[in-house]
C-alpha atoms as a PDB file:
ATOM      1  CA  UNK A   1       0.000   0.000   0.000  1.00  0.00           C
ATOM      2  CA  UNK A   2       1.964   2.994  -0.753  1.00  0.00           C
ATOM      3  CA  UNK A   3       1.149   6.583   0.461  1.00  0.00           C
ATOM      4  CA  UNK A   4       1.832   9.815  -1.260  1.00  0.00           C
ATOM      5  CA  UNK A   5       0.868  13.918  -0.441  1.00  0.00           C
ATOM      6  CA  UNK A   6       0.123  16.395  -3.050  1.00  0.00           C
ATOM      7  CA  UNK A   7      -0.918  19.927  -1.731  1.00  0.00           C
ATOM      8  CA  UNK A   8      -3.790  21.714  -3.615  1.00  0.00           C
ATOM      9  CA  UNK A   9      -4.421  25.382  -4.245  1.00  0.00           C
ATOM     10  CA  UNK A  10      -2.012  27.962  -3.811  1.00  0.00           C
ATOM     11  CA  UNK A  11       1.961  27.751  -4.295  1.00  0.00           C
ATOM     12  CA  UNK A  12       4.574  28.680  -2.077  1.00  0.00           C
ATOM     13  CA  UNK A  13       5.579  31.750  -3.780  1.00  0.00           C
ATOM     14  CA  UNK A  14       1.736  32.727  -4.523  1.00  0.00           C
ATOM     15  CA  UNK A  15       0.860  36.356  -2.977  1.00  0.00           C
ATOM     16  CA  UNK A  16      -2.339  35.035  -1.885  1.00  0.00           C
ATOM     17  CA  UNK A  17      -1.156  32.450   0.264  1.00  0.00           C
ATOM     18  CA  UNK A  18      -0.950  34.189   3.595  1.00  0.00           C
ATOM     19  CA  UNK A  19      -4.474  34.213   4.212  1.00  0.00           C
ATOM     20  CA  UNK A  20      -4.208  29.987   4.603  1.00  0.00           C
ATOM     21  CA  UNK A  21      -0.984  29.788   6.149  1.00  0.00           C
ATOM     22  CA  UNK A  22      -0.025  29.217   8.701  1.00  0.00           C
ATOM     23  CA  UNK A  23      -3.659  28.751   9.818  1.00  0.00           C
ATOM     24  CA  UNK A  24      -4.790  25.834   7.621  1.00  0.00           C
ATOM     25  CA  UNK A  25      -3.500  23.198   4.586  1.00  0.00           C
ATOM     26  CA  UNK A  26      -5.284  21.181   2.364  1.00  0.00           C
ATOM     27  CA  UNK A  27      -3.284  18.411   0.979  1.00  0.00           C
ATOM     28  CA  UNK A  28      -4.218  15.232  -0.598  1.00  0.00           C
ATOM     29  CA  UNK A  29      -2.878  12.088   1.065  1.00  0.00           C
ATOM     30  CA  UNK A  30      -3.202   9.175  -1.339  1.00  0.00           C
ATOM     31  CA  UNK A  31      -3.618   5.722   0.651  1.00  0.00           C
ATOM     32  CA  UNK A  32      -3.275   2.463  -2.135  1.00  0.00           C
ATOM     33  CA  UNK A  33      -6.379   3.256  -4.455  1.00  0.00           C
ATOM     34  CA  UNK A  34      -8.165   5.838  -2.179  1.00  0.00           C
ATOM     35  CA  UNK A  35      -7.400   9.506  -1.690  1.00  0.00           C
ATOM     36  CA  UNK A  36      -8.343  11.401   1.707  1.00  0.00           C
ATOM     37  CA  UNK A  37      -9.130  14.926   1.770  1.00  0.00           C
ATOM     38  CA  UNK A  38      -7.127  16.559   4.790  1.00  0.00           C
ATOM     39  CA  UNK A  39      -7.113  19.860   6.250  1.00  0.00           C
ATOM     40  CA  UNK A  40      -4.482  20.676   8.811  1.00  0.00           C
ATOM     41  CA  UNK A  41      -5.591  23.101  11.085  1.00  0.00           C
ATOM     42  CA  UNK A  42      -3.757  25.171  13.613  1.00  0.00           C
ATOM     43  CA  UNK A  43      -6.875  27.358  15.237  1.00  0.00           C
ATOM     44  CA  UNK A  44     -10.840  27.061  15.558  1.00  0.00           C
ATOM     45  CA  UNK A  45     -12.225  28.418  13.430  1.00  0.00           C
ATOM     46  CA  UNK A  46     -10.643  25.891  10.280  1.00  0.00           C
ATOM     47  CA  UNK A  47     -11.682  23.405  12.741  1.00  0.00           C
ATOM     48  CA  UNK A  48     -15.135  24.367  13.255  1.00  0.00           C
ATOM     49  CA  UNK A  49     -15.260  24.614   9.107  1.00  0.00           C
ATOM     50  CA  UNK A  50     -14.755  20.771   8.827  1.00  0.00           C
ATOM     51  CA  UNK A  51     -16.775  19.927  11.647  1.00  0.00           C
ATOM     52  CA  UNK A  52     -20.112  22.180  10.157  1.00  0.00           C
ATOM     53  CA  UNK A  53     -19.091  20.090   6.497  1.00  0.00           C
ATOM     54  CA  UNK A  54     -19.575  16.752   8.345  1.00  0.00           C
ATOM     55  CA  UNK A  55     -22.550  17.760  10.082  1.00  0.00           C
ATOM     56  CA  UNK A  56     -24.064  19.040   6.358  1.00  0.00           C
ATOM     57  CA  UNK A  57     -23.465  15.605   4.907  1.00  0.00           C
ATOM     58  CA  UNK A  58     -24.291  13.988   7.616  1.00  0.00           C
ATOM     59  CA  UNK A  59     -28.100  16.197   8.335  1.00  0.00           C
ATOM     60  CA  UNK A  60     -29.923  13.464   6.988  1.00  0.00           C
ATOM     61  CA  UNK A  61     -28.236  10.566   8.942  1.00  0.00           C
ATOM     62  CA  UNK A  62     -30.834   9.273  11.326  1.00  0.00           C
ATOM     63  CA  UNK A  63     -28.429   6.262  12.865  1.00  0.00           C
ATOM     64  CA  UNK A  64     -25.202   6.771  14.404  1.00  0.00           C
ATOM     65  CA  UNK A  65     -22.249   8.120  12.826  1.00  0.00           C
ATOM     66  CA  UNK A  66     -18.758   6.620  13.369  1.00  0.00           C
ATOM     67  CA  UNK A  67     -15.390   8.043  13.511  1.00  0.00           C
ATOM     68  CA  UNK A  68     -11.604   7.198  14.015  1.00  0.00           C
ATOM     69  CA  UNK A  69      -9.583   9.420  15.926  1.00  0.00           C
ATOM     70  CA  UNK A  70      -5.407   9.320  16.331  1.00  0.00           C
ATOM     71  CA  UNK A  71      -4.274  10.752  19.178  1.00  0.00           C
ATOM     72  CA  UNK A  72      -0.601  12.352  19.145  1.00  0.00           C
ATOM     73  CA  UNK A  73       1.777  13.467  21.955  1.00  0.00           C
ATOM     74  CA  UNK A  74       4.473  15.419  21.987  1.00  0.00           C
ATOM     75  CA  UNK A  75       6.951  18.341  23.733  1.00  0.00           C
ATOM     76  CA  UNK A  76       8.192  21.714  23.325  1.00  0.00           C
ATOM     77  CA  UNK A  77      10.808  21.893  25.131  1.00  0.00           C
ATOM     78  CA  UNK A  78      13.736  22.515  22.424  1.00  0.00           C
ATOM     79  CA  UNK A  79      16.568  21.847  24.578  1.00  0.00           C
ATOM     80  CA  UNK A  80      15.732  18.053  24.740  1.00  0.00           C
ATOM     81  CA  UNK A  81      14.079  18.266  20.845  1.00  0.00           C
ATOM     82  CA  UNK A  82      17.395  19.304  19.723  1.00  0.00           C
ATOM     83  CA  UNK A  83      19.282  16.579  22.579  1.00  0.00           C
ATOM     84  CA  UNK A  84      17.277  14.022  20.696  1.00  0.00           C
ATOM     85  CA  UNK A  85      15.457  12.826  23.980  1.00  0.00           C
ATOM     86  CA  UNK A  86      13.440   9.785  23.459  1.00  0.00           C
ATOM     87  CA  UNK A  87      10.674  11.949  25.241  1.00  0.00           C
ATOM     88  CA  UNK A  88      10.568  13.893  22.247  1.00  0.00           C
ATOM     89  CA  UNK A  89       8.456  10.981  20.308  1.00  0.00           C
ATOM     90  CA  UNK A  90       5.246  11.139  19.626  1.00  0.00           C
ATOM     91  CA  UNK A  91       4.303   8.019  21.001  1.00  0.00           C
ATOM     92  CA  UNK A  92       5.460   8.650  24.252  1.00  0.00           C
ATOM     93  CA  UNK A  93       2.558   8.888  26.911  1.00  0.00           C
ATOM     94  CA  UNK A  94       4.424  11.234  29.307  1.00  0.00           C
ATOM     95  CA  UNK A  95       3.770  14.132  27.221  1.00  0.00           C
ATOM     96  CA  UNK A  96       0.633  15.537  26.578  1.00  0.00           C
ATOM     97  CA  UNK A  97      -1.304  15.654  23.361  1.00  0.00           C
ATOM     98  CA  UNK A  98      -0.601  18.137  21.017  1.00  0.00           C
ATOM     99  CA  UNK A  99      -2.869  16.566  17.663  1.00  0.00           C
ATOM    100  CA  UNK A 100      -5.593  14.605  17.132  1.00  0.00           C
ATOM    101  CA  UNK A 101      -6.817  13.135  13.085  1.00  0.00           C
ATOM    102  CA  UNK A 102     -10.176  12.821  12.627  1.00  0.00           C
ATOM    103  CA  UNK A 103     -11.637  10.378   9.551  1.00  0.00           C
ATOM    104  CA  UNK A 104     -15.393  10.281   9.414  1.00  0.00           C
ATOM    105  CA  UNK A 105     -15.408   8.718   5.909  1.00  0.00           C
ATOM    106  CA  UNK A 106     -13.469   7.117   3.527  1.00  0.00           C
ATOM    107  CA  UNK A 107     -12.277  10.496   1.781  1.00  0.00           C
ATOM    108  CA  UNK A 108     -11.916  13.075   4.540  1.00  0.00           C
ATOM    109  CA  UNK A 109      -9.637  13.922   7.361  1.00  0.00           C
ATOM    110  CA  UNK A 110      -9.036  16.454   9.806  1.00  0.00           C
ATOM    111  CA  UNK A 111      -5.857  17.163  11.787  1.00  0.00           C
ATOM    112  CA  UNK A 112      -5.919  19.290  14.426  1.00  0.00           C
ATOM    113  CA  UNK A 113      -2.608  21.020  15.904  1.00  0.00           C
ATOM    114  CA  UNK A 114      -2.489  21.978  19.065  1.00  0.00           C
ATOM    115  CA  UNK A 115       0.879  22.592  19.988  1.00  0.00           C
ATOM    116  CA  UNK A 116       1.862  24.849  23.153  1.00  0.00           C
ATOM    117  CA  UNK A 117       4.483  27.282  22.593  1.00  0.00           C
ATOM    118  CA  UNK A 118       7.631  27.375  24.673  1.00  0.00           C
ATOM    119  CA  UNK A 119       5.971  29.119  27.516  1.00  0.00           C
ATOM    120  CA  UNK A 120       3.016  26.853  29.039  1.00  0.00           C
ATOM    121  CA  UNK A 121       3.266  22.753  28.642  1.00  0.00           C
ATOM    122  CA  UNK A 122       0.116  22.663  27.976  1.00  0.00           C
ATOM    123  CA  UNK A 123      -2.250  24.619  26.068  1.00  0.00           C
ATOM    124  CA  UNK A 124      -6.138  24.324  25.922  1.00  0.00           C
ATOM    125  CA  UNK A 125      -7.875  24.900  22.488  1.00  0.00           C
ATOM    126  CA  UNK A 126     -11.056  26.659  22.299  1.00  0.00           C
ATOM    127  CA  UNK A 127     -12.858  23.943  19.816  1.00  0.00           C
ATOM    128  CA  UNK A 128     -15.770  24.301  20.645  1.00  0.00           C
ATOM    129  CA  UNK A 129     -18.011  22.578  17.120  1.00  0.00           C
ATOM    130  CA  UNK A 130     -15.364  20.131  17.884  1.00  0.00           C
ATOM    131  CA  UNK A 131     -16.297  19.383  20.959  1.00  0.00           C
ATOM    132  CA  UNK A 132     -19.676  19.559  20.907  1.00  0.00           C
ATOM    133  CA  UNK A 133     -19.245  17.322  17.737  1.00  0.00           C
ATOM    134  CA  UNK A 134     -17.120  14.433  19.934  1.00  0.00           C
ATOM    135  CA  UNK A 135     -19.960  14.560  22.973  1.00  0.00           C
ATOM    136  CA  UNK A 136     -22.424  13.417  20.861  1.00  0.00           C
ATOM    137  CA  UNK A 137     -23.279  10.167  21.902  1.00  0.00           C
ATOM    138  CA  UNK A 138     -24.728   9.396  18.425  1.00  0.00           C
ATOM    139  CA  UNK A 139     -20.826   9.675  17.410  1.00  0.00           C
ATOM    140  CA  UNK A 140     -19.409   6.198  18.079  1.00  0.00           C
ATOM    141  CA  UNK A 141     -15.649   7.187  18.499  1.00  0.00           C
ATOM    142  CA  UNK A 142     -12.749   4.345  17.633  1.00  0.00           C
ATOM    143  CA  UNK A 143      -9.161   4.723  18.047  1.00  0.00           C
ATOM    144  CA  UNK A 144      -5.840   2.843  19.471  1.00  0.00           C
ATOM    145  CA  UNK A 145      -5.924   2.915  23.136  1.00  0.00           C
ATOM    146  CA  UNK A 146      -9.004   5.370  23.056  1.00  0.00           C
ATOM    147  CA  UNK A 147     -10.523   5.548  25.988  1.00  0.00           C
ATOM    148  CA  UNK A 148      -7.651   6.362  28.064  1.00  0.00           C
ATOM    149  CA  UNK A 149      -6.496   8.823  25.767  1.00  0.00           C
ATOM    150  CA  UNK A 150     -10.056  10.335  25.699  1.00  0.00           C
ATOM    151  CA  UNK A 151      -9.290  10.636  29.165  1.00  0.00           C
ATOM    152  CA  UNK A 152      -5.968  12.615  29.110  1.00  0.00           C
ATOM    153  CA  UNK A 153      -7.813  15.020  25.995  1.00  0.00           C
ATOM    154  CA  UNK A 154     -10.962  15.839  28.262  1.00  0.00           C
ATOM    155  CA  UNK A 155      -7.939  16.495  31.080  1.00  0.00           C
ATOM    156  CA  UNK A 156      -5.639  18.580  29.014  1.00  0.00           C
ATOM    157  CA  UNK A 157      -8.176  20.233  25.818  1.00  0.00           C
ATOM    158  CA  UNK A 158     -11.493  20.175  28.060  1.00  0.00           C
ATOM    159  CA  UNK A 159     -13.315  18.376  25.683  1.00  0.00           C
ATOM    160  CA  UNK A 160     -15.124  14.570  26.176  1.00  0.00           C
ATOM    161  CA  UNK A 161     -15.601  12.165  24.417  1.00  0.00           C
ATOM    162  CA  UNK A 162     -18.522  10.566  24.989  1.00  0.00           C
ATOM    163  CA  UNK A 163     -18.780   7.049  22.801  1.00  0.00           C
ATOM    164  CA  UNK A 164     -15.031   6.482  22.866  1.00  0.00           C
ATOM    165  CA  UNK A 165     -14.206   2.617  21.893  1.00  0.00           C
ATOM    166  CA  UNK A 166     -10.928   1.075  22.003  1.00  0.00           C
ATOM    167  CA  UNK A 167     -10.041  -0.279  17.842  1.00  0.00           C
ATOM    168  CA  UNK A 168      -8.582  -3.526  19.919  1.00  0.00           C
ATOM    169  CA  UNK A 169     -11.156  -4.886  21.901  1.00  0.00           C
ATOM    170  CA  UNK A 170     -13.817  -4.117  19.185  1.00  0.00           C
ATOM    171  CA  UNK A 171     -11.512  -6.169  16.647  1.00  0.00           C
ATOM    172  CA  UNK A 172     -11.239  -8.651  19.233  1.00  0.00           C
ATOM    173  CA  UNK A 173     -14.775  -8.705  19.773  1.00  0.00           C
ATOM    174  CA  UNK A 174     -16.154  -8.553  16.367  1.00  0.00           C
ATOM    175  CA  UNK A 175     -13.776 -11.085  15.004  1.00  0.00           C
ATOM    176  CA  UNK A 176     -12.999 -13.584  18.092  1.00  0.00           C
ATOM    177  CA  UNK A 177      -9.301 -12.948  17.764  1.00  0.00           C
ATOM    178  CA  UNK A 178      -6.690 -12.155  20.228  1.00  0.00           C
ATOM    179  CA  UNK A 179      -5.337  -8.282  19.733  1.00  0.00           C
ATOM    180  CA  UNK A 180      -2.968  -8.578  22.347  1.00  0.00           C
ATOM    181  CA  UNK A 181       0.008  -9.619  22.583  1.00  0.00           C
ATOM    182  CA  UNK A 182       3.200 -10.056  25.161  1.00  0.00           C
ATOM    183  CA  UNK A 183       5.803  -7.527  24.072  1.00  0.00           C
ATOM    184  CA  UNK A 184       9.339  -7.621  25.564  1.00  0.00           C
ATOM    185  CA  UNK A 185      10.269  -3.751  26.508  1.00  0.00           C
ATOM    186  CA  UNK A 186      13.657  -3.522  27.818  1.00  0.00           C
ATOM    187  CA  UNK A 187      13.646  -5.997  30.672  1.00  0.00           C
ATOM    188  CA  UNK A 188      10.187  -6.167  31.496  1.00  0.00           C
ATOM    189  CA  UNK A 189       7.192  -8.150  29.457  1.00  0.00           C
ATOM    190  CA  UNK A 190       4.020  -6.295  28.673  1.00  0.00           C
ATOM    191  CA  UNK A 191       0.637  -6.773  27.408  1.00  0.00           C
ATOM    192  CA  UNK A 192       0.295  -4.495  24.521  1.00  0.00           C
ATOM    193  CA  UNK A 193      -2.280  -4.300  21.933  1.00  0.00           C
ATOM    194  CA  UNK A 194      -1.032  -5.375  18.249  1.00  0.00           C
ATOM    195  CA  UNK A 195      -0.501  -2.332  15.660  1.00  0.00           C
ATOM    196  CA  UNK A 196      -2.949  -0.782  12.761  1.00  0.00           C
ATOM    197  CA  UNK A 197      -1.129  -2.776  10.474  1.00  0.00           C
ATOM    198  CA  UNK A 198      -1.646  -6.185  12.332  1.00  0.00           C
ATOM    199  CA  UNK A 199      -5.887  -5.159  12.650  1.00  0.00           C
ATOM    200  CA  UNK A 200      -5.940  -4.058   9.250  1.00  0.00           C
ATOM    201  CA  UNK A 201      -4.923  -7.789   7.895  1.00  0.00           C
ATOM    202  CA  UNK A 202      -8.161  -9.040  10.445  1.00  0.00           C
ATOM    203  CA  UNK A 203     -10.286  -6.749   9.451  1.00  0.00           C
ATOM    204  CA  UNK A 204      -9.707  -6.304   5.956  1.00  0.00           C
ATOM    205  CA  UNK A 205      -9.786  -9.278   4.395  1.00  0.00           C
ATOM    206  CA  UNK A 206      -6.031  -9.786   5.069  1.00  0.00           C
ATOM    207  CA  UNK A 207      -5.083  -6.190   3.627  1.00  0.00           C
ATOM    208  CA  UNK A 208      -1.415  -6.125   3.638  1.00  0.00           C
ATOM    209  CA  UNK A 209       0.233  -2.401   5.203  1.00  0.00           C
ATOM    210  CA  UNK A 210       3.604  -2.085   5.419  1.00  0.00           C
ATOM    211  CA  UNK A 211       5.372  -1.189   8.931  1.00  0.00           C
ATOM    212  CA  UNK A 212       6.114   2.744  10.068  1.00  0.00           C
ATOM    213  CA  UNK A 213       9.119   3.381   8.437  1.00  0.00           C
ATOM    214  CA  UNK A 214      11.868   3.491  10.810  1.00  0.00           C
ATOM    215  CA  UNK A 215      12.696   7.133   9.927  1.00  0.00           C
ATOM    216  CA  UNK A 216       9.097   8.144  11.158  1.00  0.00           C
ATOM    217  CA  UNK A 217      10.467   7.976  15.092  1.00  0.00           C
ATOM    218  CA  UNK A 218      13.481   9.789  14.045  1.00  0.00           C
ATOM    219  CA  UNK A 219      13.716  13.521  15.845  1.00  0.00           C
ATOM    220  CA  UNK A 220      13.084  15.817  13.160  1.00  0.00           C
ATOM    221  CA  UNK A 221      10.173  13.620  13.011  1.00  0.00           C
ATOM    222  CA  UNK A 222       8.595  13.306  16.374  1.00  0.00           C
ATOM    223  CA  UNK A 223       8.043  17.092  16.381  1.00  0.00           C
ATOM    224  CA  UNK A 224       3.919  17.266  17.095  1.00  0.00           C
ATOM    225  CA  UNK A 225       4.644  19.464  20.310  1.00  0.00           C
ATOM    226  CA  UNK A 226       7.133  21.649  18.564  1.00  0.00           C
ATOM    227  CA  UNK A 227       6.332  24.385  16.060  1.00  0.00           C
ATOM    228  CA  UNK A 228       4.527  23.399  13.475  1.00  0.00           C
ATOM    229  CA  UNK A 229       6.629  24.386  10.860  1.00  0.00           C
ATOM    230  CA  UNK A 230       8.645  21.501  11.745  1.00  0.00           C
ATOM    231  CA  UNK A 231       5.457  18.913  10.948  1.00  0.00           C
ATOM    232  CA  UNK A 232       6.594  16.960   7.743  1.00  0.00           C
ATOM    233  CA  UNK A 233       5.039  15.247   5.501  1.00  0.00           C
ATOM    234  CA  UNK A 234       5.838  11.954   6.284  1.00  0.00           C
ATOM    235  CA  UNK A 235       4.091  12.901   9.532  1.00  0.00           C
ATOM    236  CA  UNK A 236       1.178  14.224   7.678  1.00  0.00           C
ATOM    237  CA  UNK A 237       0.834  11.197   5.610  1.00  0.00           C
ATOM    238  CA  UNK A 238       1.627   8.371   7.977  1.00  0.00           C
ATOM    239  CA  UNK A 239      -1.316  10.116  10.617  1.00  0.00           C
ATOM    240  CA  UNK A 240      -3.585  10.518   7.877  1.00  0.00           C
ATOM    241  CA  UNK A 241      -3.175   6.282   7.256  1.00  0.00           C
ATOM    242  CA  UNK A 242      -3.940   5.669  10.503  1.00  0.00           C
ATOM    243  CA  UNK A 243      -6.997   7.340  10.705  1.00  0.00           C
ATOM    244  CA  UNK A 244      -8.009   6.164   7.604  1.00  0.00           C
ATOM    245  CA  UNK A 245      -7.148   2.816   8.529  1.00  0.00           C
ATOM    246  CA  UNK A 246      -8.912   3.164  11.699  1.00  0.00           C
ATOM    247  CA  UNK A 247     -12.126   4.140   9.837  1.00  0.00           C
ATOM    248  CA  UNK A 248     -12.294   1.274   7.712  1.00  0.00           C
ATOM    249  CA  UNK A 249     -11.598  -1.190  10.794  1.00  0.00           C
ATOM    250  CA  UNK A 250     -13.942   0.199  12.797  1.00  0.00           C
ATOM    251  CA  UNK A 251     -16.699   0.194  10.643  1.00  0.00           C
ATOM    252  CA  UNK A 252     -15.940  -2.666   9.769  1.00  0.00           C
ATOM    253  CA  UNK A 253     -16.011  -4.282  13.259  1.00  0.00           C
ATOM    254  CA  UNK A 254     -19.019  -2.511  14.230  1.00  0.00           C
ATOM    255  CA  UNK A 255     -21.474  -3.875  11.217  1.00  0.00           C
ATOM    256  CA  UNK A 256     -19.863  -7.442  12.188  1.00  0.00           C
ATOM    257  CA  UNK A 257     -21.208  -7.051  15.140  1.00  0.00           C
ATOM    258  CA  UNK A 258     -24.883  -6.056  14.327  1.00  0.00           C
ATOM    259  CA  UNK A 259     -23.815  -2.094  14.076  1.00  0.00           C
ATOM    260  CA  UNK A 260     -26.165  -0.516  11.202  1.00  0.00           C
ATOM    261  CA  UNK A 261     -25.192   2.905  10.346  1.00  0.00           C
END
């Protein structure tokens, strides 16, 4: 499955780019045969723009409506971003979350980009379409570890969750697998869940998805909670997959398990 990103509209050196940047993108993140919509936003108001476009297509929707959500963490402390501390990494849990993706259908995604600046650790967004959108119970919420992590984003953005359902136990549940596994992490053994990838083959008819590339965990590259002129577009794209990919699971799951939408 290979992954590409094209940006649309206006060129670098276009005079009438300032009014998008730095405040929004729209690129075009190309997943094997489908292409996803995104718009990368960095304040409320390009948020609340997506979130009124859902609720449009979505007006005549009388059942519930499902969406995947990615949660990422990261720090802005530059001192250990330029050390190359391990904290740095966007999968670390220690730091707080500074962007979330949103996929609500097969061709549209939001990321959101909250980043505090050097000043405060962490900062809370006013989002408030987005939250009112994510406390509707109608919204049936799946992600990677997502109820705790709805947890730590009502805790550090003030806004809930309300349906939030963990992509491993539902693909557990809807196909009678095990989606845990014993991981060895340094000298200790832990239960972790297994990766999008490893779902994505139980799920979808044995889809094949290629690891993270190892260059995706590499400093310049784990920069959510720093500036984000230092996002890149492998970050972009690889975020983009995995709400994607968490879309398509869920829904999947779900309707196996008597979920009409």
């Amino acid at each position: 499955m290979e992954i590409s990103l094209e940006r649309e509209g206006l060129g670098e050196d276009d005079p009438d780019r300032w009014w998008r940047y730095p405040w929004s993108e729209l690129v075009e993140i190309r997943v094997g045969a489908s292409v996803i919509e995104t718009t990368v936003a960095y304040d409320d108001n390009t948020a609340s723009e997506w979130i009124r476009h859902v609720q449009l297509h979505n007006l005549k929707r009388r059942g519930p409506l499902v969406a995947s959500i990615c949660f990422f963490h990261g720090t802005n402390d530059y001192w250990r971003f330029t050390q190359k501390d391990p904290k740095t990494r966007s999968s670390n849990p220690s730091n707080p979350i500074c962007a979330i993706a949103l996929c609500v259908d097969e061709s549209h995604c939001l990321i959101f980009h909250n980043a505090p600046d050097y000043r405060e650790s962490v900062h809370t967004p006013k989002v408030k379409l987005l939250s009112k959108f994510l406390e509707d119970k109608k919204v049936h919420v799946v992600g990677i570890n997502a109820c705790a992590e709805a947890e730590r984003l009502e805790k550090e953005w003030r806004v809930r969750v309300a349906h939030a359902i963990d992509l491993g136990h539902l693909v557990e549940r809807a196909f009678r697998t095990k989606a845990w596994e014993m991981r060895k992490r340094g000298k200790e053994v832990v239960r972790t869940g297994i990766g999008m990838e490893e779902m994505a083959a139980l799920a979808l008819d044995g889809m094949r998805v290629e690891k993270k590339p190892p260059k995706l965990m590499s400093p310049e590259n784990c920069t959510w909670g720093v500036d984000h002129k230092w996002i890149s577009d492998i970050m972009l794209m690889y975020a983009v997959r995995d709400a994607f990919l968490g879309f398509l699971i869920g829904l999947k799951s779900l309707k196996k398990i008597g979920f009409s939408s």
